[in-house]
N, C-alpha and C. Protein backbone atom coordinates (compact mmCIF):
# COMPACT_ATOMS: atom_id res chain seq x y z
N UNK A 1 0.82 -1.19 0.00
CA UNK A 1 0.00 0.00 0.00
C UNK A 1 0.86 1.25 0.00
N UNK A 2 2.14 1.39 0.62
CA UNK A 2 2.99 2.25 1.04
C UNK A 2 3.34 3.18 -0.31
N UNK A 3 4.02 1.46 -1.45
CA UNK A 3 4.32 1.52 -2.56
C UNK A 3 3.40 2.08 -3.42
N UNK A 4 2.14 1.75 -3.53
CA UNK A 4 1.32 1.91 -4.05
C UNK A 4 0.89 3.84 -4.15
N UNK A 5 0.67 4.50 -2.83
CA UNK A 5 0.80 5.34 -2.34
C UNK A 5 2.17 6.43 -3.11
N UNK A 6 2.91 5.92 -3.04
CA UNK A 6 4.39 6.76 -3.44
C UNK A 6 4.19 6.66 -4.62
N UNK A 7 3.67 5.79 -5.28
CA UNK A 7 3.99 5.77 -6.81
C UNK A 7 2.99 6.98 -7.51
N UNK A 8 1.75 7.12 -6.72
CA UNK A 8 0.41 8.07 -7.12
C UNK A 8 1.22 9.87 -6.53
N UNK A 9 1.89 9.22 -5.94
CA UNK A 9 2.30 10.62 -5.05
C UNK A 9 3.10 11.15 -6.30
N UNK A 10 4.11 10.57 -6.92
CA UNK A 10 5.01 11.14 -7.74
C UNK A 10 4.47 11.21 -9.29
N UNK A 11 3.85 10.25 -9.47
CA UNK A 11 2.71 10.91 -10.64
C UNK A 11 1.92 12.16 -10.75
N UNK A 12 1.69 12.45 -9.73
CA UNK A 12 0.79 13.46 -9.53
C UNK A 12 1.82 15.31 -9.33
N UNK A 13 3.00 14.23 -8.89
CA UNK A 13 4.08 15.85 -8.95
C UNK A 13 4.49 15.90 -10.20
N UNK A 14 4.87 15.19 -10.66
CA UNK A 14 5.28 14.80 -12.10
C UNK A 14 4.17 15.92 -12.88
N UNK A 15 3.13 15.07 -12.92
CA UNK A 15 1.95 15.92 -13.64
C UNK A 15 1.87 17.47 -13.33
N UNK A 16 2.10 17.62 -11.94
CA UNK A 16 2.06 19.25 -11.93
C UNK A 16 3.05 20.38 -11.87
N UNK A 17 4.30 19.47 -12.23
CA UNK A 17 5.78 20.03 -12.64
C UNK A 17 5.79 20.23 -14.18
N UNK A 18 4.86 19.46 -14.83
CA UNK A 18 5.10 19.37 -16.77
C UNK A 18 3.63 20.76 -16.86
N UNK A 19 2.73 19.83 -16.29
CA UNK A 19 1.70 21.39 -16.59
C UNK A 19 1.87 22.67 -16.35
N UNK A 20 3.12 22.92 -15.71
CA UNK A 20 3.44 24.80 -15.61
C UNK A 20 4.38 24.78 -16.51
N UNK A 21 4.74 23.81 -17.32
CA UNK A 21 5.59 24.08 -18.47
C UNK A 21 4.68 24.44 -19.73
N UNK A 22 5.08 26.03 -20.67
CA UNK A 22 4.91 26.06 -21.33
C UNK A 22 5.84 26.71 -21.95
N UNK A 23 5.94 26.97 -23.86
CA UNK A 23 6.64 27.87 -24.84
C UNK A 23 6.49 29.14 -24.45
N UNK A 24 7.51 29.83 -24.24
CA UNK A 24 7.53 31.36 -24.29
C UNK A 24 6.75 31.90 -25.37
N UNK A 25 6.56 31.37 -26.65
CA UNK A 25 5.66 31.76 -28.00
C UNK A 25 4.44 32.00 -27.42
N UNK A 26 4.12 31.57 -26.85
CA UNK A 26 2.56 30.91 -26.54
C UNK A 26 1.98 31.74 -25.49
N UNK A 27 3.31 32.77 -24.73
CA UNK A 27 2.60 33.89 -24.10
C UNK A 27 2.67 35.39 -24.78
N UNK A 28 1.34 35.89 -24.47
CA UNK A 28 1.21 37.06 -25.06
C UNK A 28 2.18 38.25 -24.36
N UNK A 29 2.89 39.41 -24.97
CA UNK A 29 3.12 39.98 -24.10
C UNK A 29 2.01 41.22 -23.49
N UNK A 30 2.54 41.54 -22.39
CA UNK A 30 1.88 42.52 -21.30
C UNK A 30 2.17 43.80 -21.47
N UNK A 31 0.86 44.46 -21.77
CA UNK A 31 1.01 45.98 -22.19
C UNK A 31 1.10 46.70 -20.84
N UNK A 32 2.11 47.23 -20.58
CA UNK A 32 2.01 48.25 -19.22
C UNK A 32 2.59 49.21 -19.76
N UNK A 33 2.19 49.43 -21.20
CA UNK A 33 2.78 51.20 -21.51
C UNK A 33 1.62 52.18 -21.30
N UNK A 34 1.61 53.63 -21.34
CA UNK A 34 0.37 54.23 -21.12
C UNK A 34 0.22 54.59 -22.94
N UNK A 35 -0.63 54.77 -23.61
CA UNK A 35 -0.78 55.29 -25.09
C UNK A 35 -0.65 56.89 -24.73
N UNK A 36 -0.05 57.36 -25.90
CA UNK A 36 0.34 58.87 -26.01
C UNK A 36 -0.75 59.68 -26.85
N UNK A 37 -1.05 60.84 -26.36
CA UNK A 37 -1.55 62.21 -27.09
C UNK A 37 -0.42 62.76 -27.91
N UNK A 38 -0.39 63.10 -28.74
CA UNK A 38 0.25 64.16 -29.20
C UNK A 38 -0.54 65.31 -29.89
N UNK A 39 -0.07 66.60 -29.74
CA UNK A 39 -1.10 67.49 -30.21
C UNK A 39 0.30 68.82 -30.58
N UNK A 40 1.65 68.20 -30.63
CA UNK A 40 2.73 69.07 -31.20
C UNK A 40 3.03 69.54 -32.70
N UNK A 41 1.97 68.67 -33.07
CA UNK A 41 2.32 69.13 -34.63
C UNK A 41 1.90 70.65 -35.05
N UNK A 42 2.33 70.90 -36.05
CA UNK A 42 2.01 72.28 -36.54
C UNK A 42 0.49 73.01 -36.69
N UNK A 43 -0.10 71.52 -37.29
CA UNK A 43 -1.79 71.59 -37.36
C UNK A 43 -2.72 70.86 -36.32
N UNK A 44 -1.85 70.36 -35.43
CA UNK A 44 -2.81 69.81 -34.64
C UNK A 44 -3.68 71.12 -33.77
N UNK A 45 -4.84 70.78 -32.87
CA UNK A 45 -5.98 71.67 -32.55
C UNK A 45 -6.76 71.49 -31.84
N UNK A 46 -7.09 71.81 -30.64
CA UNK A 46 -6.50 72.95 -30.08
C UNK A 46 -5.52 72.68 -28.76
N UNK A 47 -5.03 73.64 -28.86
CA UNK A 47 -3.16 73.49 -28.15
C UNK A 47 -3.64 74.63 -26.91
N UNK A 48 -2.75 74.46 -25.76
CA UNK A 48 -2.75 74.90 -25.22
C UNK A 48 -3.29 76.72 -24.91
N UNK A 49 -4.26 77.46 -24.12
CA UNK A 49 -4.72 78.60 -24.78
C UNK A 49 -5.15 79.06 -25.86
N UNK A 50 -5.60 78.54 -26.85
CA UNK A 50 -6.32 78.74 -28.33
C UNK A 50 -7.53 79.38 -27.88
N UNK A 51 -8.19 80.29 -28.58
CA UNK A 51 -8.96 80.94 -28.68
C UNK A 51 -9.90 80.32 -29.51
N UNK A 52 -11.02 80.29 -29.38
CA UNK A 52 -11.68 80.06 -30.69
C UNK A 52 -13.56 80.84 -30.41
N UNK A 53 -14.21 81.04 -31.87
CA UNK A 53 -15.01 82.09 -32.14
C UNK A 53 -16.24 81.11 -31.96
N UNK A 54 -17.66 81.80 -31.00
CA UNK A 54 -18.18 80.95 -30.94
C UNK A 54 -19.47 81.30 -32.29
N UNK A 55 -20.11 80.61 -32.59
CA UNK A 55 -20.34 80.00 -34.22
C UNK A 55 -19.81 80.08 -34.97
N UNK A 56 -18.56 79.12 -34.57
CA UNK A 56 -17.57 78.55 -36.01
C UNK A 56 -17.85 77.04 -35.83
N UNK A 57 -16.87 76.50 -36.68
CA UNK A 57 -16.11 75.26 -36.63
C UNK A 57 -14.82 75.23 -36.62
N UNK A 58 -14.18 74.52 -35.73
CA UNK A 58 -12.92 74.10 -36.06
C UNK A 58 -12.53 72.63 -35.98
N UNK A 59 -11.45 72.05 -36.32
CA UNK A 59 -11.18 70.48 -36.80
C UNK A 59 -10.31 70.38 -35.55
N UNK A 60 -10.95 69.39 -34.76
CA UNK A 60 -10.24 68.59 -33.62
C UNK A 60 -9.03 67.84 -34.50
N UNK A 61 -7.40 68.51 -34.23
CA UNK A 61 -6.48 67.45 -34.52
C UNK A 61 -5.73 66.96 -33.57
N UNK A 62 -5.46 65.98 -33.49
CA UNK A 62 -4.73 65.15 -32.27
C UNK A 62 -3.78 63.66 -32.82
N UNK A 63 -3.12 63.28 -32.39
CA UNK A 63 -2.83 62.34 -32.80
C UNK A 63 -2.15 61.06 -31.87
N UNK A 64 -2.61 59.63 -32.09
CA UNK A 64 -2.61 58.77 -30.51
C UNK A 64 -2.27 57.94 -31.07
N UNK A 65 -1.15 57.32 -30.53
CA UNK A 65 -0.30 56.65 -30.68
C UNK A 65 -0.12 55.35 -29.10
N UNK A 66 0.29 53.77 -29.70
CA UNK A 66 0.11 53.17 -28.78
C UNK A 66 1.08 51.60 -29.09
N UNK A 67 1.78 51.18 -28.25
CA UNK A 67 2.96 50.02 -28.61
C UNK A 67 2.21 48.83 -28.43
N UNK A 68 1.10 48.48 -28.17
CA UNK A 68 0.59 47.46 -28.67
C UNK A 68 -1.06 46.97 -29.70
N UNK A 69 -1.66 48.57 -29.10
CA UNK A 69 -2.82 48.62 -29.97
C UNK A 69 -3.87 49.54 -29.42
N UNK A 70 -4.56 50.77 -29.92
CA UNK A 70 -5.37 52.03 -29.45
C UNK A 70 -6.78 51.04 -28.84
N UNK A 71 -7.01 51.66 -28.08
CA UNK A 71 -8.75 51.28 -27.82
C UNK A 71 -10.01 52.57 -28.13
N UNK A 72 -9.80 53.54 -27.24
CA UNK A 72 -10.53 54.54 -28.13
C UNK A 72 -10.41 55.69 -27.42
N UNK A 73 -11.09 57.12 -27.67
CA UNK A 73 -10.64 58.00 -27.70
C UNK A 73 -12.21 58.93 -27.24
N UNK A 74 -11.91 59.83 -26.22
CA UNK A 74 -12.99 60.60 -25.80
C UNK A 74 -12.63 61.70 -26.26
N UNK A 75 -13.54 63.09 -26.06
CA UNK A 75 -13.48 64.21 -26.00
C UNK A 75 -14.48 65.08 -24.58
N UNK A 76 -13.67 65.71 -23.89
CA UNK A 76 -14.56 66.62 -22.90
C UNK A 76 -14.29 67.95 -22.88
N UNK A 77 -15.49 68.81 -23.55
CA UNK A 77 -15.15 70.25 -23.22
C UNK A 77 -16.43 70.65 -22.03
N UNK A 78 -16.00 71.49 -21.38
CA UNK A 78 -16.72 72.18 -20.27
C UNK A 78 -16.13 74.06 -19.94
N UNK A 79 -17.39 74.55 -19.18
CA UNK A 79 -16.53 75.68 -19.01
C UNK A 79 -15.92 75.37 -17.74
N UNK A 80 -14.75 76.53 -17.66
CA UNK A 80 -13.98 76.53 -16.30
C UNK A 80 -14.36 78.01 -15.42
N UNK A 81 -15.77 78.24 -15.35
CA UNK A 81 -16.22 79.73 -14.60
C UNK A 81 -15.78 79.58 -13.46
N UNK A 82 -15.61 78.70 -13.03
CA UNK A 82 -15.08 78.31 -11.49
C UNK A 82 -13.32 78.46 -10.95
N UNK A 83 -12.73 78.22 -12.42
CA UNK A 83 -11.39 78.07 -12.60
C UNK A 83 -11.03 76.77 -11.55
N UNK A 84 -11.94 75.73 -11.89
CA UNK A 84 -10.85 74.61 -10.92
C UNK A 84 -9.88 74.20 -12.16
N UNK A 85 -9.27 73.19 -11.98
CA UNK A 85 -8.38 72.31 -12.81
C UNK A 85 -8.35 71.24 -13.54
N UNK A 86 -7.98 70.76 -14.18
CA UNK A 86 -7.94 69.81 -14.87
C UNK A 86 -6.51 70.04 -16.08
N UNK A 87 -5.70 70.84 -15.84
CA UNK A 87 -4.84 70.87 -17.40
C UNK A 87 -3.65 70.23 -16.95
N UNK A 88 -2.95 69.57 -18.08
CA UNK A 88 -1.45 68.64 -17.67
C UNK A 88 -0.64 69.59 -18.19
N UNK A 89 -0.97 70.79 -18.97
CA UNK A 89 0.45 71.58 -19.80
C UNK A 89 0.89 72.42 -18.51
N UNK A 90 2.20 72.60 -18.78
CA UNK A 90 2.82 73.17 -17.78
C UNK A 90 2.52 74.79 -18.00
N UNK A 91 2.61 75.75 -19.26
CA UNK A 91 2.07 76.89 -19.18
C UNK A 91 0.77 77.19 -18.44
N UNK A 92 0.15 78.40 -17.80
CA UNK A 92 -1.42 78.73 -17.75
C UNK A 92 -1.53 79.46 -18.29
N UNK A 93 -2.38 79.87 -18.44
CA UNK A 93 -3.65 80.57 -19.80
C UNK A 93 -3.95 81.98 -18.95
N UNK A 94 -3.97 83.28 -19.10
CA UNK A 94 -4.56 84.48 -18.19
C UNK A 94 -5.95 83.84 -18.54
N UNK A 95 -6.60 84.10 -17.35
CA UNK A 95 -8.00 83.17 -16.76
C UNK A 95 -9.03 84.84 -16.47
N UNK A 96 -10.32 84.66 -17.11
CA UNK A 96 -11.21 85.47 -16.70
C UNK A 96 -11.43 85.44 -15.62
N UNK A 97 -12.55 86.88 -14.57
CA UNK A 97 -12.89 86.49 -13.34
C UNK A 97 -13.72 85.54 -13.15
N UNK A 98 -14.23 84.85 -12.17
CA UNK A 98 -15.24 84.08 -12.05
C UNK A 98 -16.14 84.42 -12.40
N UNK A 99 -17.14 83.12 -13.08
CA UNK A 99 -18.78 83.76 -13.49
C UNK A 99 -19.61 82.32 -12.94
N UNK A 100 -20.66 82.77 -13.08
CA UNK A 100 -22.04 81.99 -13.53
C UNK A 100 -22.27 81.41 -14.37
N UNK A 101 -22.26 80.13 -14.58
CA UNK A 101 -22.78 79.67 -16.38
C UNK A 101 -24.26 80.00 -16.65
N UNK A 102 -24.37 80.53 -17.42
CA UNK A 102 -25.57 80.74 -17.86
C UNK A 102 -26.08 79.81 -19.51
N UNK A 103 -25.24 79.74 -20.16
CA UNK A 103 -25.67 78.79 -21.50
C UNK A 103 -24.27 78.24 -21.73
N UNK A 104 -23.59 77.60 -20.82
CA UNK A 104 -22.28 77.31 -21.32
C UNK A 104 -22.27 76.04 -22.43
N UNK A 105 -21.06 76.23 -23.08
CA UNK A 105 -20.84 74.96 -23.98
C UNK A 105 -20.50 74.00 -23.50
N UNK A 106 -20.71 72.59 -24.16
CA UNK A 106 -20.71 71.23 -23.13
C UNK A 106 -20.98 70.51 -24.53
N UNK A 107 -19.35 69.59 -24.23
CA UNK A 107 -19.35 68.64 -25.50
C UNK A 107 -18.53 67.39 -24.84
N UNK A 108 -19.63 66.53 -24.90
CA UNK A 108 -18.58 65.16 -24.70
C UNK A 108 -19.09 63.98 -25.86
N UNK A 109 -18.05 63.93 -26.26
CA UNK A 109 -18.25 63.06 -27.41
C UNK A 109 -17.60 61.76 -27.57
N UNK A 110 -17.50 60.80 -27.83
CA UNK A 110 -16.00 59.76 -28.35
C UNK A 110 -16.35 59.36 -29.21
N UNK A 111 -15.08 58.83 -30.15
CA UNK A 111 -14.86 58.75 -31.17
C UNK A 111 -14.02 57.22 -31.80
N UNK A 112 -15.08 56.50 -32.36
CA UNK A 112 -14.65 54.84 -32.56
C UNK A 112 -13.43 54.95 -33.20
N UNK A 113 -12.78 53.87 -33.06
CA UNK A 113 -11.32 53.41 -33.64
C UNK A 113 -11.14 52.43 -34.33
N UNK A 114 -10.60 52.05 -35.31
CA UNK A 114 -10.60 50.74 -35.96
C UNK A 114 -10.27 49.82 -34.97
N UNK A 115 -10.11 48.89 -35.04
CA UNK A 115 -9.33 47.76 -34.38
C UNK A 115 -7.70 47.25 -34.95
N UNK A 116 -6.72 47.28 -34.18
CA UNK A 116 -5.40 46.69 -34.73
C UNK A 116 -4.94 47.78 -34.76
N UNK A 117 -5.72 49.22 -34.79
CA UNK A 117 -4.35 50.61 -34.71
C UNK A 117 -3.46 50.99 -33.59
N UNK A 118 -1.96 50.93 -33.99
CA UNK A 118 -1.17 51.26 -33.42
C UNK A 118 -1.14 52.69 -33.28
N UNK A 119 -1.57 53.41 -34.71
CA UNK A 119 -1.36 55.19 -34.65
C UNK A 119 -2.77 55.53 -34.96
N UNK A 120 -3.05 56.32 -34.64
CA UNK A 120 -4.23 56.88 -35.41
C UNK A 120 -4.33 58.53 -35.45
N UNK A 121 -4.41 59.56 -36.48
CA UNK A 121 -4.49 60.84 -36.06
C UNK A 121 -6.08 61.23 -36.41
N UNK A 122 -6.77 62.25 -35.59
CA UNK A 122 -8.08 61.86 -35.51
C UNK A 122 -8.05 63.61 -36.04
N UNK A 123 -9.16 64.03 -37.06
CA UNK A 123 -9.21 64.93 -37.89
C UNK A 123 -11.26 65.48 -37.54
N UNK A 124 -11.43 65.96 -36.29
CA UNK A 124 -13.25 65.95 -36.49
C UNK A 124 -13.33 67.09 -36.14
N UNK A 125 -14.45 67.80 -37.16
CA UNK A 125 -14.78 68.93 -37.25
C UNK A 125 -15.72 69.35 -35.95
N UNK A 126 -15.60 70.48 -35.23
CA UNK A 126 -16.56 70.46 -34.44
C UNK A 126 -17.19 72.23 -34.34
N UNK A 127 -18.58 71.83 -33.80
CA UNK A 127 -18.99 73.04 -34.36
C UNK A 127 -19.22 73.72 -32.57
N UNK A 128 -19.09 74.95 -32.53
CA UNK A 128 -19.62 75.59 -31.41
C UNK A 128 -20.74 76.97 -31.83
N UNK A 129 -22.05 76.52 -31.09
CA UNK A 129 -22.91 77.11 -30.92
C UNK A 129 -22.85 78.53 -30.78
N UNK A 130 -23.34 80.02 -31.62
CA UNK A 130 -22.98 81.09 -31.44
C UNK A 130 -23.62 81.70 -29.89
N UNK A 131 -24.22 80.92 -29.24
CA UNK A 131 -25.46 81.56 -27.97
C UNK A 131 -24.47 80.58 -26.84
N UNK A 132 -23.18 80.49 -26.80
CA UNK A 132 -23.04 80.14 -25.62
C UNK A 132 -22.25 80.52 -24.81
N UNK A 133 -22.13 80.48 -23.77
CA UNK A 133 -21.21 81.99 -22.81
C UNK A 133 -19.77 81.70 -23.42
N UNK A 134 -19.75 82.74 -23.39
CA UNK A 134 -17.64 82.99 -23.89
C UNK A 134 -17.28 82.79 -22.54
N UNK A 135 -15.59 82.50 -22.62
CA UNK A 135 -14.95 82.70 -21.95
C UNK A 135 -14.36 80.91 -21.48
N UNK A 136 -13.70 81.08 -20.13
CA UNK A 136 -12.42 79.74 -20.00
C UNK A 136 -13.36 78.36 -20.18
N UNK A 137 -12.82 77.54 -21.03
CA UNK A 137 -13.06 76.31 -21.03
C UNK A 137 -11.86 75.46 -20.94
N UNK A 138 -12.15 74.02 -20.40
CA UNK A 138 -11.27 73.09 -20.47
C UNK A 138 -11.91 72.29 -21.65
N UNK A 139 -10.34 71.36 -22.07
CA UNK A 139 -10.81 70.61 -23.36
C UNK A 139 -9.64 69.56 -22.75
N UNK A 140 -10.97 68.84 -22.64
CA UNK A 140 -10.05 67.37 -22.22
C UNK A 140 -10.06 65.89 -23.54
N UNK A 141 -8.90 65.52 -23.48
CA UNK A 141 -8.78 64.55 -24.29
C UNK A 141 -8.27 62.97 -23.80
N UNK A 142 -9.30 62.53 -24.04
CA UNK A 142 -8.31 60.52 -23.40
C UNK A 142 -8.70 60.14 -24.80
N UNK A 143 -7.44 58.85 -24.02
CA UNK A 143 -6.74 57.77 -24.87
C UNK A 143 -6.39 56.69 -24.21
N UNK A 144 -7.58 55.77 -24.58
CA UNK A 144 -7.01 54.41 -23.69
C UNK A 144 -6.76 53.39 -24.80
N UNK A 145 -6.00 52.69 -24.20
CA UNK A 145 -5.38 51.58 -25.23
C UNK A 145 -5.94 50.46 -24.41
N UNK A 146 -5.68 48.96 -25.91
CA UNK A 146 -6.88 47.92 -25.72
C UNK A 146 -6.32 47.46 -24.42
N UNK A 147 -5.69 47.47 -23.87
CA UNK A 147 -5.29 46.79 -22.41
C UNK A 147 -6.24 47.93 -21.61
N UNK A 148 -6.68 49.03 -21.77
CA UNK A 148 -7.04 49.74 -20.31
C UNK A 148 -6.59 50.67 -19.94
N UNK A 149 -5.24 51.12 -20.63
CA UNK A 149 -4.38 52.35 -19.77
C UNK A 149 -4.96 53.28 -20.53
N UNK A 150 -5.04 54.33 -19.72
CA UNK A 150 -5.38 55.88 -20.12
C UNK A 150 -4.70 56.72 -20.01
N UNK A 151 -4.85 58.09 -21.23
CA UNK A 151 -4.12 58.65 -20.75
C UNK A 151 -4.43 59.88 -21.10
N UNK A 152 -4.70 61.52 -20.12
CA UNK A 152 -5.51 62.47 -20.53
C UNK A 152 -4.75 63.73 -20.80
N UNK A 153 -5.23 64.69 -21.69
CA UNK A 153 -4.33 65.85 -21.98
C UNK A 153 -5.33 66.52 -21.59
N UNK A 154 -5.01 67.63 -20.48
CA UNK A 154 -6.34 68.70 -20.39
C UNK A 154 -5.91 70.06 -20.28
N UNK A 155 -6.27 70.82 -21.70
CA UNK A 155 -5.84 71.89 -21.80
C UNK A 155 -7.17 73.03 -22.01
N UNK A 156 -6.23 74.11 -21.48
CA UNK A 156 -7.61 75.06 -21.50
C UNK A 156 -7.24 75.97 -22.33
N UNK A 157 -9.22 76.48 -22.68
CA UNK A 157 -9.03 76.99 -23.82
C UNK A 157 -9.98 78.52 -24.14
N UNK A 158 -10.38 79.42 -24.40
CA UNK A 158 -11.16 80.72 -24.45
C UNK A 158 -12.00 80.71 -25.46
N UNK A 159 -13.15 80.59 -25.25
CA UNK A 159 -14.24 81.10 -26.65
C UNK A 159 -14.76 82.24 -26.34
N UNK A 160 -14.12 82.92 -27.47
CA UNK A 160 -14.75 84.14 -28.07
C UNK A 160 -16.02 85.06 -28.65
């Protein structure tokens, strides 16, 4: 029985010494990068302090970039009458006094992504309403990639 016993014993280590063996091929690797904004290009829009006129349009440019694959991409504008925070650029913007919103602008949008993009530069026209209070807004931008990581640019901005 002893024998019998020892022999099941070492089968059974056996078995669970080969089953944690596998090919390095056969594992995926692990995304722990964060995906990047970029908004340095010449035409990208809007950059830090930009002004913009309210009943126009202007073309959201940005461009997101990611080392194993994009997931997708928001947009948040709000006003800042309050002047709290939200911006990652190291400049600030001269900031109006505090107000009241009374018809402020308010855009949150996102914007689908193919699947399998590593880069994507995103080109969307957006329109602002001529009836809505001027003055400080934030314009926030994420970027999460297909693993989950995010990553936000929040810059502020003045309508005119």
């Amino acid at each position: 029985m002893n024998i019998f016993k020892g022999g099941i014993l070492m089968l059974l280590s056996c078995a669970a010494i080969l089953s944690g063996c596998s090919k390095d091929e056969d594992k995926s690797p692990i995304d722990e990068t964060y995906p990047v904004i970029d908004i340095t290009a010449a035409n990208a829009f809007p950059k830090q302090c930009s002004e913009i006129e309210r009943g126009s349009k202007f073309t959201l440019r940005a461009t997101f970039s990611d080392n194993v694959e994009l997931g997708s991409v928001s947009v948040d504008v709000h006003h800042n009458f309050d002047q709290h925070s939200h911006s990652t650029e190291v400049n600030s913007c001269a900031m109006e006094a505090k107000k009241t919103a009374v018809k402020p602008f308010l855009l949150i949008q996102d914007f689908p992504l193919a699947p399998g993009l590593k880069q994507h530069v995103l080109e969307q026209e957006v329109e602002v309403p001529a009836d809505v209070d001027p003055g400080d807004y934030h314009f926030l931008i994420r970027v999460t990639d297909k693993a989950g990581w995010q990553t936000i640019k929040g810059i502020s901005i003045k309508l005119k």
